[in-house]
PDB file of N, CA and C in Angstrom:
ATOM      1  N   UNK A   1      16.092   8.369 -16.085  1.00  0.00           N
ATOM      2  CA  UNK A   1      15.471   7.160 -15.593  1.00  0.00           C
ATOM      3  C   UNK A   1      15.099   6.308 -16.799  1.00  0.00           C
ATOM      4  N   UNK A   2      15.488   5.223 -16.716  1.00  0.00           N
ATOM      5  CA  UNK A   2      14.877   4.334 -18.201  1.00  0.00           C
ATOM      6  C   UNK A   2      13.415   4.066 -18.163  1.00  0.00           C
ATOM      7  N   UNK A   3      12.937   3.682 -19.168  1.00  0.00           N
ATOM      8  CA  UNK A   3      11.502   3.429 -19.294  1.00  0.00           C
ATOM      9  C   UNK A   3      11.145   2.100 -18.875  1.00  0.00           C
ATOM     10  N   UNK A   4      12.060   1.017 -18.053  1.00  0.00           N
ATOM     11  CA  UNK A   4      11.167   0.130 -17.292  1.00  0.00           C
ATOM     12  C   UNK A   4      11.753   0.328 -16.235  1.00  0.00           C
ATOM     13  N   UNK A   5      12.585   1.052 -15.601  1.00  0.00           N
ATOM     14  CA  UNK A   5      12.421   1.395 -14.480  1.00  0.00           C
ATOM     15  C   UNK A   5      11.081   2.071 -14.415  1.00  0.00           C
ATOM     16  N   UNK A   6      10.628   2.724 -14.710  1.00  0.00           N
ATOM     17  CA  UNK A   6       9.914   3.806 -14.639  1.00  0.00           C
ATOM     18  C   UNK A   6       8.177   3.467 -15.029  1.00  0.00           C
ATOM     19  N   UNK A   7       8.622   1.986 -15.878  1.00  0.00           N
ATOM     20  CA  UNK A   7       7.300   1.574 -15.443  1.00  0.00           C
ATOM     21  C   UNK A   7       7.018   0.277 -14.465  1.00  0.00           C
ATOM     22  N   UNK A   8       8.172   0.226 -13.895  1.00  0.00           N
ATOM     23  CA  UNK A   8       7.777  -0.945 -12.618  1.00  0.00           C
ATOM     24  C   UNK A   8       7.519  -0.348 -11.186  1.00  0.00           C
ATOM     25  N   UNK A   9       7.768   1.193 -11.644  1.00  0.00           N
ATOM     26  CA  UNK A   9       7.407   2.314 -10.548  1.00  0.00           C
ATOM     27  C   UNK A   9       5.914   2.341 -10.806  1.00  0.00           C
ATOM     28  N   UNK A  10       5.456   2.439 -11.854  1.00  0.00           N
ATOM     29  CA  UNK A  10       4.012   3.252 -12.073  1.00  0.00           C
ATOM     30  C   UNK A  10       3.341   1.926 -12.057  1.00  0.00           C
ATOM     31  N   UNK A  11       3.382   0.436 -12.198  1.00  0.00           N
ATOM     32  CA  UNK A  11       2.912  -0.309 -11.640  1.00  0.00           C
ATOM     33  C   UNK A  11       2.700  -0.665 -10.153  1.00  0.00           C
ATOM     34  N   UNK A  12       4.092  -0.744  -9.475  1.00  0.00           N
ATOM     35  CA  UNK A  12       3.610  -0.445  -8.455  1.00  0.00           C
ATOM     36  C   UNK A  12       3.094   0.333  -7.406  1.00  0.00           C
ATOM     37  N   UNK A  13       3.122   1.423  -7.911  1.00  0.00           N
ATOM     38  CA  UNK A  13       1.966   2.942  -7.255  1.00  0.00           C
ATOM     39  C   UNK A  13       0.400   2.418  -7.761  1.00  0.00           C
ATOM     40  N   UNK A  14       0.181   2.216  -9.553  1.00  0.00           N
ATOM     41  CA  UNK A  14      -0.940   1.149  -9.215  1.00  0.00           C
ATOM     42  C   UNK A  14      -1.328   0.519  -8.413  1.00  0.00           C
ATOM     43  N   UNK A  15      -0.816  -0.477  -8.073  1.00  0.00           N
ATOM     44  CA  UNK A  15      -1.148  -1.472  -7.475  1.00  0.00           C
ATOM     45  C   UNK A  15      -1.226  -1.289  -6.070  1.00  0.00           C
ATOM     46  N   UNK A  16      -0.649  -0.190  -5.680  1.00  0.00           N
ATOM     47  CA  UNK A  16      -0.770   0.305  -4.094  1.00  0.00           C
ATOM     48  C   UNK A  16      -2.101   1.359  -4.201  1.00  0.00           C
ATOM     49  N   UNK A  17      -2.415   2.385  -5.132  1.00  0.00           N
ATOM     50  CA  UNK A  17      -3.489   2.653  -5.346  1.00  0.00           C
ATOM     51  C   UNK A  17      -4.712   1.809  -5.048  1.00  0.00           C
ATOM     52  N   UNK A  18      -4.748   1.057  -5.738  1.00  0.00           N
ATOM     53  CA  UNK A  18      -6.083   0.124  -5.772  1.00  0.00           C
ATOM     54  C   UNK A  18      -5.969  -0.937  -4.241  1.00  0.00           C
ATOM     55  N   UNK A  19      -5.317  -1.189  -3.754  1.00  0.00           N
ATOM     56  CA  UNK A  19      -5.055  -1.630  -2.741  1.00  0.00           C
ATOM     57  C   UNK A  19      -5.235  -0.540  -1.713  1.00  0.00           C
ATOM     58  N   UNK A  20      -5.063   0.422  -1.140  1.00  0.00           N
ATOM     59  CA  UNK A  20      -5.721   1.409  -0.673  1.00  0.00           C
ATOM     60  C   UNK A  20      -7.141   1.923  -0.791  1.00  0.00           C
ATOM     61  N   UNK A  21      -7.310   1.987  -1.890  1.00  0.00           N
ATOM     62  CA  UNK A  21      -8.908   2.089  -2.273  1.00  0.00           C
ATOM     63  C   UNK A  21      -9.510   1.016  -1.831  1.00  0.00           C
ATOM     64  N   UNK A  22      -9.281  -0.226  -1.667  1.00  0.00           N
ATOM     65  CA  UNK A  22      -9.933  -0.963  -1.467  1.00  0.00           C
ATOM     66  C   UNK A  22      -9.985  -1.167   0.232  1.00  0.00           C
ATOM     67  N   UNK A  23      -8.999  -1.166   0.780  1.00  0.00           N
ATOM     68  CA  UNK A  23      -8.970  -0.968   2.436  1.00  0.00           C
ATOM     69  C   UNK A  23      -9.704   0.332   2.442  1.00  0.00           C
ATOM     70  N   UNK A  24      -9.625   1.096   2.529  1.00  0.00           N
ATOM     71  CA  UNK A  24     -10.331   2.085   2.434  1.00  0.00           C
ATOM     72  C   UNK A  24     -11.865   1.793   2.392  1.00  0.00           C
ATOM     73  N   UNK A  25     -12.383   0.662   1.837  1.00  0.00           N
ATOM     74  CA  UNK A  25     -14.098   0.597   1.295  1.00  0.00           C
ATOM     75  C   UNK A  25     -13.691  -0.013   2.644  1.00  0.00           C
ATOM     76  N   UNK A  26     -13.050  -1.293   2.547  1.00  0.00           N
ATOM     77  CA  UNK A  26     -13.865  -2.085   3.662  1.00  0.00           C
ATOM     78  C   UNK A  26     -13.641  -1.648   5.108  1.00  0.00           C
ATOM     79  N   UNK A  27     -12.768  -0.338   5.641  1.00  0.00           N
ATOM     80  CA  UNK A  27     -12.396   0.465   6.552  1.00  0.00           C
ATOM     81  C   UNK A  27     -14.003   0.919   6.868  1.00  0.00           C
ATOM     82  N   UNK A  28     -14.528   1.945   5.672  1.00  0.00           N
ATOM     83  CA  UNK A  28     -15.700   2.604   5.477  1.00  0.00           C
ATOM     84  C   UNK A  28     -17.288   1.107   6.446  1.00  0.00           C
ATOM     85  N   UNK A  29     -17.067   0.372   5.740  1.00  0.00           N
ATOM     86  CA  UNK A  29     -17.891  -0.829   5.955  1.00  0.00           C
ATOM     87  C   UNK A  29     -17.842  -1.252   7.561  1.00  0.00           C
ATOM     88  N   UNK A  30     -16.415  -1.434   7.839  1.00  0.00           N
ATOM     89  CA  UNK A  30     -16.105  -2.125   9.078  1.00  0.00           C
ATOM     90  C   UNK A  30     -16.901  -0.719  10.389  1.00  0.00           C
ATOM     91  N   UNK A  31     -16.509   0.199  10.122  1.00  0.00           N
ATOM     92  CA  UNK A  31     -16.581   1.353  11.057  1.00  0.00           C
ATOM     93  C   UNK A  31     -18.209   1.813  10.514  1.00  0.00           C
ATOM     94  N   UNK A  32     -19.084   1.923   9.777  1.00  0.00           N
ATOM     95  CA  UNK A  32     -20.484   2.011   9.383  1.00  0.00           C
ATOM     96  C   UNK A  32     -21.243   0.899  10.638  1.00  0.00           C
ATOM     97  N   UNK A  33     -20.516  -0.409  10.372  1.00  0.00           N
ATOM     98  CA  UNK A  33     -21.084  -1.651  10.801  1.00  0.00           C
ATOM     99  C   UNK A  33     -20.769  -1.500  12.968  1.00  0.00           C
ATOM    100  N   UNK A  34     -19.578  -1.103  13.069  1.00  0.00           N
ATOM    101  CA  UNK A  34     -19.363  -0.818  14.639  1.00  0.00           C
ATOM    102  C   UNK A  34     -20.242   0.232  15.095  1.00  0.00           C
ATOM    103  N   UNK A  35     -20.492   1.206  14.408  1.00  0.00           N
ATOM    104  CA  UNK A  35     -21.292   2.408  14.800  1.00  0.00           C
ATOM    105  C   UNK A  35     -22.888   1.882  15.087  1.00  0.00           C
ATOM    106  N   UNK A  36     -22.826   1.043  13.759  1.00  0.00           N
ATOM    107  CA  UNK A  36     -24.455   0.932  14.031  1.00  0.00           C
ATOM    108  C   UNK A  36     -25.109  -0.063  14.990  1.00  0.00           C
ATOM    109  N   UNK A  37     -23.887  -1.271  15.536  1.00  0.00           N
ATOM    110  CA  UNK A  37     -24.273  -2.200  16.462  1.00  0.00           C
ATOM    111  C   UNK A  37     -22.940  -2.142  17.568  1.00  0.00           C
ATOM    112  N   UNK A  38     -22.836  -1.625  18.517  1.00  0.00           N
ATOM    113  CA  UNK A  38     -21.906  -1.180  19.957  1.00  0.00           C
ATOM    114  C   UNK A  38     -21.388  -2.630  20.439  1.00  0.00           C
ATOM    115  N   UNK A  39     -22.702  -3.587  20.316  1.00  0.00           N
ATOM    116  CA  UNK A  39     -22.327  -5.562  20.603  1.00  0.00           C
ATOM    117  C   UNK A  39     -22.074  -6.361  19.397  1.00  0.00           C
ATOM    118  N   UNK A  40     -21.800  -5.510  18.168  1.00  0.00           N
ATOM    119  CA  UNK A  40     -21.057  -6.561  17.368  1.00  0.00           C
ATOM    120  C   UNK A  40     -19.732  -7.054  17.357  1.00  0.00           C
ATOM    121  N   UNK A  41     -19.722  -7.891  17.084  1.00  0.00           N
ATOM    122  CA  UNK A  41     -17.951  -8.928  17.252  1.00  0.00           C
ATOM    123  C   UNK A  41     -17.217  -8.048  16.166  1.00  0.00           C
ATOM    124  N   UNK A  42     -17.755  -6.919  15.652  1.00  0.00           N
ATOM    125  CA  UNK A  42     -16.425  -6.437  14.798  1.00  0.00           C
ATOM    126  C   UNK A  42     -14.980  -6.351  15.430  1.00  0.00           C
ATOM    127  N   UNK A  43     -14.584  -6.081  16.524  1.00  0.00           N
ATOM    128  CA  UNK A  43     -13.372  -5.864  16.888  1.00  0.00           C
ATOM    129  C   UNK A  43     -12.610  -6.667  16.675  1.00  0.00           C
ATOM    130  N   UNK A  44     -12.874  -7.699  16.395  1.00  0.00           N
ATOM    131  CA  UNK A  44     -11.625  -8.835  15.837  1.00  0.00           C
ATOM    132  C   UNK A  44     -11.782  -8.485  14.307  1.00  0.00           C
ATOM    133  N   UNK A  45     -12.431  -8.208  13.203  1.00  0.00           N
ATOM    134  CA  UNK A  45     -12.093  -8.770  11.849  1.00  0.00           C
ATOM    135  C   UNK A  45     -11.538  -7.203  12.192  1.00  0.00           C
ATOM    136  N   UNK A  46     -12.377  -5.624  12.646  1.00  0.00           N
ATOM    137  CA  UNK A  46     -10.880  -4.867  13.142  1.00  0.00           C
ATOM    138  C   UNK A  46      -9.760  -4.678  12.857  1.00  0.00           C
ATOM    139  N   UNK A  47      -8.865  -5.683  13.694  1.00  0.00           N
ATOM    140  CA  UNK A  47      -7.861  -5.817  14.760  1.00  0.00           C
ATOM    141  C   UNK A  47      -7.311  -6.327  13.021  1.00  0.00           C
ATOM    142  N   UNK A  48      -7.954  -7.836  12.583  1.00  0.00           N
ATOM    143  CA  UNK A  48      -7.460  -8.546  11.937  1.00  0.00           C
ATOM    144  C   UNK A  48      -6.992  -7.547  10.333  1.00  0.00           C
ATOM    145  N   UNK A  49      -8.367  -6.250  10.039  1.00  0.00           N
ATOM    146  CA  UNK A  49      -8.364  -5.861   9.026  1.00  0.00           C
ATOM    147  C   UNK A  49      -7.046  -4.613   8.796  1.00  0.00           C
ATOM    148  N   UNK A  50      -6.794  -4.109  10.133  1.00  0.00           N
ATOM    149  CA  UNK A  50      -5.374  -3.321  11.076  1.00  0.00           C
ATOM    150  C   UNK A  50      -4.259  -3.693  10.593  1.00  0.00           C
ATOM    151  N   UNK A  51      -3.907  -5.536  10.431  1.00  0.00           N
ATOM    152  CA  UNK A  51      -2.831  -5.894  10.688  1.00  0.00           C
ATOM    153  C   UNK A  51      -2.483  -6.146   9.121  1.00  0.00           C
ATOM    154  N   UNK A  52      -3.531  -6.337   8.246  1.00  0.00           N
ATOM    155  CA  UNK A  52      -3.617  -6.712   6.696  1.00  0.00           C
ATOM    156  C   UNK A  52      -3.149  -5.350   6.124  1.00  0.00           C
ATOM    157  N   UNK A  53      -3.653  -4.106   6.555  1.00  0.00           N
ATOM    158  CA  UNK A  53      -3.004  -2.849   5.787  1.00  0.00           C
ATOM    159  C   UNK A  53      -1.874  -2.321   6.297  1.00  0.00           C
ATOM    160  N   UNK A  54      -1.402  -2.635   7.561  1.00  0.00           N
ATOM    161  CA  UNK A  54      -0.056  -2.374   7.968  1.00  0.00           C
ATOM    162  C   UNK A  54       1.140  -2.997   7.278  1.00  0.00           C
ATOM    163  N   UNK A  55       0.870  -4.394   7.158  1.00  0.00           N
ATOM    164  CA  UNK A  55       1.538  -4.909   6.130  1.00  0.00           C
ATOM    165  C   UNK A  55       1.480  -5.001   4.963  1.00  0.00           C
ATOM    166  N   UNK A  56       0.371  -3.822   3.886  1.00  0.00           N
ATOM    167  CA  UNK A  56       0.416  -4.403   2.972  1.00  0.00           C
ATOM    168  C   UNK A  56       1.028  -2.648   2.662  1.00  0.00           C
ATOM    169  N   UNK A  57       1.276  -1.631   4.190  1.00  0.00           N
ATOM    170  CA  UNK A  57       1.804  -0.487   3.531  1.00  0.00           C
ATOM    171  C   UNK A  57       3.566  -0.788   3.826  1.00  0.00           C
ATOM    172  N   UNK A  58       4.176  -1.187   4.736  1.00  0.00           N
ATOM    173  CA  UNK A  58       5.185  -1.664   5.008  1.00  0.00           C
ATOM    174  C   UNK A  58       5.741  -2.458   3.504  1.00  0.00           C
ATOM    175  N   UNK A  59       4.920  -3.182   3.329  1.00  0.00           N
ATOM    176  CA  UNK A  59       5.381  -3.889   1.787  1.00  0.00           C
ATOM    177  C   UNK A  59       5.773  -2.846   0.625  1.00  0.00           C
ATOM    178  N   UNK A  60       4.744  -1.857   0.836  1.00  0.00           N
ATOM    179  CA  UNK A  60       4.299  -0.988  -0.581  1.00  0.00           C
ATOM    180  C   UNK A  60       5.977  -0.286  -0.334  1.00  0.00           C
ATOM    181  N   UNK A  61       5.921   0.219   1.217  1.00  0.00           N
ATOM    182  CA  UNK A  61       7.167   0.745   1.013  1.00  0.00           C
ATOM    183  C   UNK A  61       8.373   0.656   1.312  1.00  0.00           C
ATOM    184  N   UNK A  62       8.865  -1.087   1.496  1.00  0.00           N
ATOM    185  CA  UNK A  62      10.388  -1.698   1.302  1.00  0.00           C
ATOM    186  C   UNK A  62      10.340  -1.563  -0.476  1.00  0.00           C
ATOM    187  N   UNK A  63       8.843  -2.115  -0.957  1.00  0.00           N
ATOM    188  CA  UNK A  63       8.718  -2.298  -2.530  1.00  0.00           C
ATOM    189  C   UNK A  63       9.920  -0.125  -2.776  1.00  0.00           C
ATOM    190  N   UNK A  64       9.150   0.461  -2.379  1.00  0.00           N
ATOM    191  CA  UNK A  64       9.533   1.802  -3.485  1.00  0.00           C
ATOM    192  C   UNK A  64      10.824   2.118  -2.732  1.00  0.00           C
ATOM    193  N   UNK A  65      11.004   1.892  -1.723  1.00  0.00           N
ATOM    194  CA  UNK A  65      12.275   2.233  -1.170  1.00  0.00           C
ATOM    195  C   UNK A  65      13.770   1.651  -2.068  1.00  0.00           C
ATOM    196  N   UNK A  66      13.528   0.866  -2.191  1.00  0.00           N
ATOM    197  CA  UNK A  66      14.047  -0.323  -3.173  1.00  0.00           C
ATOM    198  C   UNK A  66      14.701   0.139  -4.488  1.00  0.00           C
ATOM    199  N   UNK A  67      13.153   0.673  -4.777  1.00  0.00           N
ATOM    200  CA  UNK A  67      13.287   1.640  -6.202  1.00  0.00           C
ATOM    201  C   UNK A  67      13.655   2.689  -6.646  1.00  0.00           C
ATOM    202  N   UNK A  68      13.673   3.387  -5.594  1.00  0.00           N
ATOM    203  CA  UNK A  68      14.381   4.805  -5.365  1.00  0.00           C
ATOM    204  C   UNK A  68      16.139   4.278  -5.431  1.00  0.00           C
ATOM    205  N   UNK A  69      16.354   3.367  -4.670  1.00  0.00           N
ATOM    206  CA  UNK A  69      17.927   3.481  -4.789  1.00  0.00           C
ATOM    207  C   UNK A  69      18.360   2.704  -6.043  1.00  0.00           C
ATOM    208  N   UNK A  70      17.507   2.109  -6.402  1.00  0.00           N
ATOM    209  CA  UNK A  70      17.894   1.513  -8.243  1.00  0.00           C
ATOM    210  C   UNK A  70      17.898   2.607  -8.924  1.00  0.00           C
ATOM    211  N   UNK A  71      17.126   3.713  -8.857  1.00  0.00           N
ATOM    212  CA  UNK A  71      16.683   4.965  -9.500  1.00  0.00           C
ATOM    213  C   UNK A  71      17.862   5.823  -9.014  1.00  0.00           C
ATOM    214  N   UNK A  72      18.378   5.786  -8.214  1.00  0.00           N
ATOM    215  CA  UNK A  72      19.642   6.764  -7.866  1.00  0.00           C
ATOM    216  C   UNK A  72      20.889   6.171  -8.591  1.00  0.00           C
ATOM    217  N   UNK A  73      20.853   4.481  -8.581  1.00  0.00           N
ATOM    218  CA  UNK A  73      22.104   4.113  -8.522  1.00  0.00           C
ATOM    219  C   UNK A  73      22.288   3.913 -10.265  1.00  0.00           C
ATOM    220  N   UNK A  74      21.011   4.317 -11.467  1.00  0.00           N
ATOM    221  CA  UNK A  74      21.106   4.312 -12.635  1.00  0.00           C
ATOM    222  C   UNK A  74      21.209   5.508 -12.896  1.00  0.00           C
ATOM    223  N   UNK A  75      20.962   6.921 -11.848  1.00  0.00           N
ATOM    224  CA  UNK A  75      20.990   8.286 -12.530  1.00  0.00           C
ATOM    225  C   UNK A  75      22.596   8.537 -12.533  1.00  0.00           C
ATOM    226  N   UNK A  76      22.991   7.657 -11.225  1.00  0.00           N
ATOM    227  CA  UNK A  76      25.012   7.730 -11.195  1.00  0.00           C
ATOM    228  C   UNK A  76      25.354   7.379 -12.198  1.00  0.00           C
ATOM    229  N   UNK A  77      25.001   6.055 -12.792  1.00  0.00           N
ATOM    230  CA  UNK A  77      25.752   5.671 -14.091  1.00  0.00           C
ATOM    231  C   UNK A  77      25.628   6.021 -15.091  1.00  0.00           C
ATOM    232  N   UNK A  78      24.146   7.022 -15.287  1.00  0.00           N
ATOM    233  CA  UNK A  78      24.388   7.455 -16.686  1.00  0.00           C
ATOM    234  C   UNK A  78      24.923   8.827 -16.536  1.00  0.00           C
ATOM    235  N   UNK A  79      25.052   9.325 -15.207  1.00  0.00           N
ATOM    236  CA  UNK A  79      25.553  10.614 -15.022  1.00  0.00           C
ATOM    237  C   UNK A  79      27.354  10.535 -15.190  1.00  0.00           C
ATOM    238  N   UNK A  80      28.018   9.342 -15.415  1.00  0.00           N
ATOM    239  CA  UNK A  80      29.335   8.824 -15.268  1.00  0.00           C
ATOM    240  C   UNK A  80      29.543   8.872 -16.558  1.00  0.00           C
TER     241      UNK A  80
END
Protein backbone atom coordinates (compact mmCIF):
# COMPACT_ATOMS: atom_id res chain seq x y z
CA UNK A 1 0.00 0.00 0.00
CA UNK A 2 1.75 3.42 -0.63
CA UNK A 3 2.05 5.92 2.03
CA UNK A 4 -0.69 8.35 0.79
CA UNK A 5 -2.90 5.95 0.12
CA UNK A 6 -2.58 4.95 3.45
CA UNK A 7 -2.74 8.20 4.82
CA UNK A 8 -5.96 9.39 3.17
CA UNK A 9 -7.24 6.15 4.87
CA UNK A 10 -6.10 7.18 8.38
CA UNK A 11 -7.52 10.60 7.77
CA UNK A 12 -10.50 9.53 6.96
CA UNK A 13 -11.11 6.95 9.89
CA UNK A 14 -10.11 10.27 11.77
CA UNK A 15 -12.43 12.13 10.73
CA UNK A 16 -15.19 9.49 11.05
CA UNK A 17 -13.87 8.95 14.57
CA UNK A 18 -14.46 12.34 15.79
CA UNK A 19 -17.62 12.57 13.97
CA UNK A 20 -18.99 9.65 15.84
CA UNK A 21 -17.80 10.84 19.06
CA UNK A 22 -19.45 13.68 18.59
CA UNK A 23 -23.04 12.19 17.57
CA UNK A 24 -22.54 10.12 20.15
CA UNK A 25 -22.39 13.30 22.90
CA UNK A 26 -25.25 14.86 21.41
CA UNK A 27 -27.20 11.23 21.12
CA UNK A 28 -26.18 11.06 25.07
CA UNK A 29 -27.79 14.81 25.48
CA UNK A 30 -30.81 14.31 23.19
CA UNK A 31 -31.97 10.95 25.09
CA UNK A 32 -30.82 12.48 28.94
CA UNK A 33 -33.14 15.50 27.79
CA UNK A 34 -36.35 12.99 26.47
CA UNK A 35 -36.05 10.96 29.63
CA UNK A 36 -36.16 13.77 31.83
CA UNK A 37 -39.20 15.72 30.18
CA UNK A 38 -41.94 12.87 28.39
CA UNK A 39 -43.65 16.66 26.79
CA UNK A 40 -40.58 17.90 25.33
CA UNK A 41 -40.54 18.68 21.51
CA UNK A 42 -37.36 16.57 21.34
CA UNK A 43 -38.75 14.22 18.78
CA UNK A 44 -38.16 16.35 15.94
CA UNK A 45 -34.40 17.61 16.54
CA UNK A 46 -34.53 13.36 17.14
CA UNK A 47 -35.83 12.47 13.95
CA UNK A 48 -33.70 15.45 12.49
CA UNK A 49 -30.42 14.32 14.60
CA UNK A 50 -31.32 10.31 12.98
CA UNK A 51 -31.15 11.58 9.57
CA UNK A 52 -27.64 13.73 10.07
CA UNK A 53 -25.76 10.39 11.27
CA UNK A 54 -27.28 8.14 8.76
CA UNK A 55 -25.86 10.18 6.28
CA UNK A 56 -22.89 11.09 7.63
CA UNK A 57 -22.29 6.97 8.10
CA UNK A 58 -23.45 6.16 4.50
CA UNK A 59 -20.85 8.90 3.46
CA UNK A 60 -18.07 7.51 5.80
CA UNK A 61 -18.74 4.37 3.95
CA UNK A 62 -19.08 5.05 -0.03
CA UNK A 63 -15.81 7.34 1.34
CA UNK A 64 -13.81 3.72 2.47
CA UNK A 65 -15.49 1.56 0.12
CA UNK A 66 -13.89 3.59 -2.53
CA UNK A 67 -10.65 3.06 -0.86
CA UNK A 68 -10.54 -0.37 -0.46
CA UNK A 69 -10.84 -0.87 -4.24
CA UNK A 70 -7.99 1.81 -4.96
CA UNK A 71 -6.17 -0.31 -2.29
CA UNK A 72 -6.85 -3.56 -4.20
CA UNK A 73 -6.45 -2.11 -7.56
CA UNK A 74 -2.62 -0.72 -6.42
CA UNK A 75 -1.81 -4.14 -4.55
CA UNK A 76 -2.58 -5.71 -8.45
CA UNK A 77 -0.17 -3.43 -9.92
CA UNK A 78 2.52 -3.67 -7.81
CA UNK A 79 1.85 -7.36 -7.51
CA UNK A 80 2.26 -7.32 -11.68
Amino acid sequence: MSAEARDRILQEANLAARFSEMYRRRFAELIERMNKNLHDPAGRDGLRLCIEAVDMMLATQSYLTRAIVQLGETEALQAA
